[in-house]
N, C-alpha and C. Protein backbone atom coordinates (compact mmCIF):
# COMPACT_ATOMS: atom_id res chain seq x y z
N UNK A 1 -3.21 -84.29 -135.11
CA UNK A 1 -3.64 -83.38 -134.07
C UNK A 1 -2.86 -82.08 -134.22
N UNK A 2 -3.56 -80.73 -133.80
CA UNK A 2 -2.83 -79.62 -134.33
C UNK A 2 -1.85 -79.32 -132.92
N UNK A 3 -0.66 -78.19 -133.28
CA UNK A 3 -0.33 -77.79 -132.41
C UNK A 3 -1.21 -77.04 -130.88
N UNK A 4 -2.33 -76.42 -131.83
CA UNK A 4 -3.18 -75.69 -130.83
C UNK A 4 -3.98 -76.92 -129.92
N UNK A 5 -4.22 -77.65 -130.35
CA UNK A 5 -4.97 -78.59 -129.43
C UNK A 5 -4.61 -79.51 -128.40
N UNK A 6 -3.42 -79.67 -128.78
CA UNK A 6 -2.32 -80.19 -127.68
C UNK A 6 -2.20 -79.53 -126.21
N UNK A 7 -1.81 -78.17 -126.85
CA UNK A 7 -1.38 -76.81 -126.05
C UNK A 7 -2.54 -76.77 -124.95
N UNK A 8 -3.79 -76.48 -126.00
CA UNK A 8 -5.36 -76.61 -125.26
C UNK A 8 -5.33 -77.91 -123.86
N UNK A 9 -4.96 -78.77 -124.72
CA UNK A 9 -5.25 -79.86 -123.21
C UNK A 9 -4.38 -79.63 -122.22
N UNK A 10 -2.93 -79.39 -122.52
CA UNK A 10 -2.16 -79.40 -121.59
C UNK A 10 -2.08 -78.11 -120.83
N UNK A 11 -2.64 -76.99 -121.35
CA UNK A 11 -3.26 -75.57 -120.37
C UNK A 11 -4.63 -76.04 -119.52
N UNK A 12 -5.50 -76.94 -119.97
CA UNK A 12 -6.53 -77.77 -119.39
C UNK A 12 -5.63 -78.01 -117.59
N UNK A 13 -4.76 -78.41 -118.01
CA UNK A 13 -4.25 -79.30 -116.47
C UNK A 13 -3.18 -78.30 -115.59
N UNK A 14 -2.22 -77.66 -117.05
CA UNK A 14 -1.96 -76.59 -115.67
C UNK A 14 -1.73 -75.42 -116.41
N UNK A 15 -2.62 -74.75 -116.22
CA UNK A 15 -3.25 -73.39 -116.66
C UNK A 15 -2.04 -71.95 -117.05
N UNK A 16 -0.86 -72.08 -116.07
CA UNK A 16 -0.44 -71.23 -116.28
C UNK A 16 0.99 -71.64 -117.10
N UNK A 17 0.69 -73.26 -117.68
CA UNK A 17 1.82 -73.42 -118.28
C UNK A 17 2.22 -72.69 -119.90
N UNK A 18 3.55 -72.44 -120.34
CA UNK A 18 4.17 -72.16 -121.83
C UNK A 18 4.06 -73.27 -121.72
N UNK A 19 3.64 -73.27 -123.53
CA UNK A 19 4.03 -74.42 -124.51
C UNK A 19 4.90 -74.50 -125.62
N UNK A 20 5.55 -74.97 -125.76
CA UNK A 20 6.22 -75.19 -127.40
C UNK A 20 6.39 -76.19 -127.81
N UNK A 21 5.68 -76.23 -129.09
CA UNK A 21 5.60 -77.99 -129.68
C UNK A 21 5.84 -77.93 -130.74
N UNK A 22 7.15 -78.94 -131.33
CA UNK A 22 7.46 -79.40 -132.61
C UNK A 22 6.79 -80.56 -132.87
N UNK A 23 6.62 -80.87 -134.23
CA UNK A 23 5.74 -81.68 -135.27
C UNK A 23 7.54 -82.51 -135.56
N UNK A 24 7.79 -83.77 -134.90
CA UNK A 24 8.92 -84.31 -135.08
C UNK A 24 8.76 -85.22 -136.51
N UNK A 25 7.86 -85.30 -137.27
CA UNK A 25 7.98 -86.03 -138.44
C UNK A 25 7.05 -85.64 -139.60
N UNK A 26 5.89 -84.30 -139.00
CA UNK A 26 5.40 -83.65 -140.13
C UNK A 26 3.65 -84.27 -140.23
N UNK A 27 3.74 -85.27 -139.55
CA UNK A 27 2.01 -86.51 -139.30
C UNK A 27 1.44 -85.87 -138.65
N UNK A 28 1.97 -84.95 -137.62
CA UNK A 28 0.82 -84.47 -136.52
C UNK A 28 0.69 -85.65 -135.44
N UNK A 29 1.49 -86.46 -135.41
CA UNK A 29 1.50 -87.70 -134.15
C UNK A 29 2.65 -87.69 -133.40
N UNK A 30 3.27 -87.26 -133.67
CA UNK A 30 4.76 -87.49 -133.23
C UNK A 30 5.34 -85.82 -132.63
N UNK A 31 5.30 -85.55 -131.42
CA UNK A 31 5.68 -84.56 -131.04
C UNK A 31 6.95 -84.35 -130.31
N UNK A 32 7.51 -83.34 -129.99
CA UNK A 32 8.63 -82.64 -129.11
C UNK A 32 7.67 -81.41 -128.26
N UNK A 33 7.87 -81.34 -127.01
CA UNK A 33 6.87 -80.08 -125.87
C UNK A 33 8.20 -80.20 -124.69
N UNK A 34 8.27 -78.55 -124.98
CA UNK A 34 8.34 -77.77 -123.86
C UNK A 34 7.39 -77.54 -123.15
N UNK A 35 7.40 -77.67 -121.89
CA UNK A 35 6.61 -76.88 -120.57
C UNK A 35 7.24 -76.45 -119.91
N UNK A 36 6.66 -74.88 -119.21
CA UNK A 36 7.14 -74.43 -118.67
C UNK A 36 6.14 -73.91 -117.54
N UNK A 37 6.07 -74.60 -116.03
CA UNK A 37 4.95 -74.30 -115.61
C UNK A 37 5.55 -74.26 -113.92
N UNK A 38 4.78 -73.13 -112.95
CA UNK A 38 5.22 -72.95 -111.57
C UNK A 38 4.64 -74.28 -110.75
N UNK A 39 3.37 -74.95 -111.47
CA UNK A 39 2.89 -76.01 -110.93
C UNK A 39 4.16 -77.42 -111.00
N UNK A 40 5.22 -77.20 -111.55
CA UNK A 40 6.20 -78.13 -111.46
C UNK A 40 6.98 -77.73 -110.13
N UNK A 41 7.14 -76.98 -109.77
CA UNK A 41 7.62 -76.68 -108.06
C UNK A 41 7.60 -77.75 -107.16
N UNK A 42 9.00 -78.16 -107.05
CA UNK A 42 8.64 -79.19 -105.97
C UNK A 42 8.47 -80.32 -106.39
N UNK A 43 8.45 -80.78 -107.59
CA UNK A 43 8.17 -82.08 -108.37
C UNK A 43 9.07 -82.56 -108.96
N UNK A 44 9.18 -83.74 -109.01
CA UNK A 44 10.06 -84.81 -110.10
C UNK A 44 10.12 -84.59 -111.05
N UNK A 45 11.11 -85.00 -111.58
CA UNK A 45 11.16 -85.07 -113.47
C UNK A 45 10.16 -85.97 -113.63
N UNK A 46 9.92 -87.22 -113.03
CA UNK A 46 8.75 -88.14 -113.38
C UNK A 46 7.10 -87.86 -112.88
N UNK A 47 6.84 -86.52 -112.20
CA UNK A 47 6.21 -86.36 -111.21
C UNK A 47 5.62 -85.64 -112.51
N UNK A 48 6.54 -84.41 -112.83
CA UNK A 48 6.30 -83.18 -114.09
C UNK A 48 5.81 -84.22 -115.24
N UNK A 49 6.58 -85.53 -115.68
CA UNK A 49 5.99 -85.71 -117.05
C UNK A 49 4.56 -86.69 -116.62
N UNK A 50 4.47 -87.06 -115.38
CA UNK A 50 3.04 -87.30 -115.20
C UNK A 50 1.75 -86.29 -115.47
N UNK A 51 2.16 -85.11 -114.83
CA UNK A 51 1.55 -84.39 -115.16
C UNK A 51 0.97 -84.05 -116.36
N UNK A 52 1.80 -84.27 -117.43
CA UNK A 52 1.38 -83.77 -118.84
C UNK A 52 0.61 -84.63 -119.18
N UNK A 53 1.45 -86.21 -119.41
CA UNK A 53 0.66 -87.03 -120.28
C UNK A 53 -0.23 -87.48 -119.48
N UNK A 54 -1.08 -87.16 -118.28
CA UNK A 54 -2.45 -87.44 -117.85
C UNK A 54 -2.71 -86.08 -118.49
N UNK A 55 -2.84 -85.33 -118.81
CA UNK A 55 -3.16 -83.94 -119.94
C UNK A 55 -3.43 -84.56 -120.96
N UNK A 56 -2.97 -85.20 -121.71
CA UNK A 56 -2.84 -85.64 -123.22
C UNK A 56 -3.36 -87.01 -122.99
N UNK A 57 -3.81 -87.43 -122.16
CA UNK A 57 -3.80 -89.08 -122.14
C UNK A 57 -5.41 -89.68 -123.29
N UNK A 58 -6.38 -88.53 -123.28
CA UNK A 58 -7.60 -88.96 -123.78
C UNK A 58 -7.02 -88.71 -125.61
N UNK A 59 -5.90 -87.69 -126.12
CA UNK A 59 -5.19 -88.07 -127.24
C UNK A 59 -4.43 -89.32 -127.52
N UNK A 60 -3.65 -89.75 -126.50
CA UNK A 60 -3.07 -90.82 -126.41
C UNK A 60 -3.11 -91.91 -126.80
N UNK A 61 -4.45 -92.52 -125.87
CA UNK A 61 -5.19 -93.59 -126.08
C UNK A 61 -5.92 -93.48 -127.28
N UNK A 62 -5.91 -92.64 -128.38
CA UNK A 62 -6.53 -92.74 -129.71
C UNK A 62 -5.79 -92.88 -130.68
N UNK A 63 -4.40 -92.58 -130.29
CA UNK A 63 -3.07 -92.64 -131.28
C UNK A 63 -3.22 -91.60 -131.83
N UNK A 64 -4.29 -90.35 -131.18
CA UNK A 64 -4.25 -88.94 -132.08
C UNK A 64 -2.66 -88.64 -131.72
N UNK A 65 -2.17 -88.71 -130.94
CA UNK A 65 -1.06 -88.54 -130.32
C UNK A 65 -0.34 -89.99 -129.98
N UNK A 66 0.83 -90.55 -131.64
CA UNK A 66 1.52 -91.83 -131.09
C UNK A 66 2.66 -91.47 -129.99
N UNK A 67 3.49 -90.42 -129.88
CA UNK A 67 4.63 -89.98 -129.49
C UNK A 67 4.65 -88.83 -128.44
N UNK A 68 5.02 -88.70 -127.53
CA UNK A 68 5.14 -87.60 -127.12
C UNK A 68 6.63 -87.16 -126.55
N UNK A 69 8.16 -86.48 -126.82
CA UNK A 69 8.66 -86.34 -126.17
C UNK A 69 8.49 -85.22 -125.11
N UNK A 70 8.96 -84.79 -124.01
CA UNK A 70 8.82 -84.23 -122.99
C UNK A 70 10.27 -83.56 -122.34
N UNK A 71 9.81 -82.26 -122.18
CA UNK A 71 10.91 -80.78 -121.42
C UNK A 71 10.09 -80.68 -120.60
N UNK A 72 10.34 -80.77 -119.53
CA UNK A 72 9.25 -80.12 -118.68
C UNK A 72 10.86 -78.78 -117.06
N UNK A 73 10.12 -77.76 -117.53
CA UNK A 73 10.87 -76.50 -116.90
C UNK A 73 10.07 -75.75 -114.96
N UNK A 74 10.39 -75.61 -114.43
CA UNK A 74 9.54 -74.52 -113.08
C UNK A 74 10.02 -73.19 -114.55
N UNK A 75 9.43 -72.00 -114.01
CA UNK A 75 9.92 -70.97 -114.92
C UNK A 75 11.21 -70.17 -114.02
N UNK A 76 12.23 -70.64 -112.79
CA UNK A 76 13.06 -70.47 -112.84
C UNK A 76 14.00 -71.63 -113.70
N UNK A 77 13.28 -73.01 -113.34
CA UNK A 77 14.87 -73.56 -114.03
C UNK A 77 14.99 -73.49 -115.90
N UNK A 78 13.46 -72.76 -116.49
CA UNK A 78 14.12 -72.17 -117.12
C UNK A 78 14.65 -71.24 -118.03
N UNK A 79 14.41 -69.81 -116.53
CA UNK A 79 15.00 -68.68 -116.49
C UNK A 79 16.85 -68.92 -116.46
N UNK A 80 17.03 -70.02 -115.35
CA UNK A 80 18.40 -70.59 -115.06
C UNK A 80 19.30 -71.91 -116.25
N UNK A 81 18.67 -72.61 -117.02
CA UNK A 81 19.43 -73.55 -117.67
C UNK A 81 18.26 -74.14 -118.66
N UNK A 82 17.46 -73.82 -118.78
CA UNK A 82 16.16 -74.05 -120.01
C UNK A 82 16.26 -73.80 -121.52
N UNK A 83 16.49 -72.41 -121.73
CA UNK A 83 16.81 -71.84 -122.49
C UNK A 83 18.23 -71.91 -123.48
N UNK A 84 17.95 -72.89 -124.72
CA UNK A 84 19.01 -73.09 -125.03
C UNK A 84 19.59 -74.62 -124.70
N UNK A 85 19.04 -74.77 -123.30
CA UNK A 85 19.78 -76.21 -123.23
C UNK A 85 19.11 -77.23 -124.31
């Protein structure tokens, strides 16, 4: 699965999110994603990575996507400790 299509689904669910996605083994299955989205306001760390992988879940369930790790940022926290961490 490409970087762009990932990005695509997961702007699908929350529109005004950044993305950044590493290819963790070079297959195109195995990812690393930043998000960075205001729709995380107010939400869990478990709340935020719900969010995504119901985004990605119709990749998921195909093994287009075996892996997904997960950053998930509001765009203050990370204006405040994101960047870099």
């Amino acid at each position: 699965m490409s970087p762009t299509q990932i990005e695509a689904m997961i702007k699908g669910a929350l529109p005004d999110a950044q993305v950044q996605l590493q290819d963790l083994t070079g297959g195109g299955d195995h990812w690393q994603a930043v998000v960075i989205s205001s729709l995380f306001e107010g939400k869990s760390l478990v709340q935020r990575h719900q969010l995504v992988y119901r985004a990605v879940q119709p990749a998921m369930a195909t093994e287009a996507i075996h892996a997904l790790s997960l950053k998930t940022y509001t765009p203050q926290d990370w204006a405040t400790n994101g960047q870099g961490a």
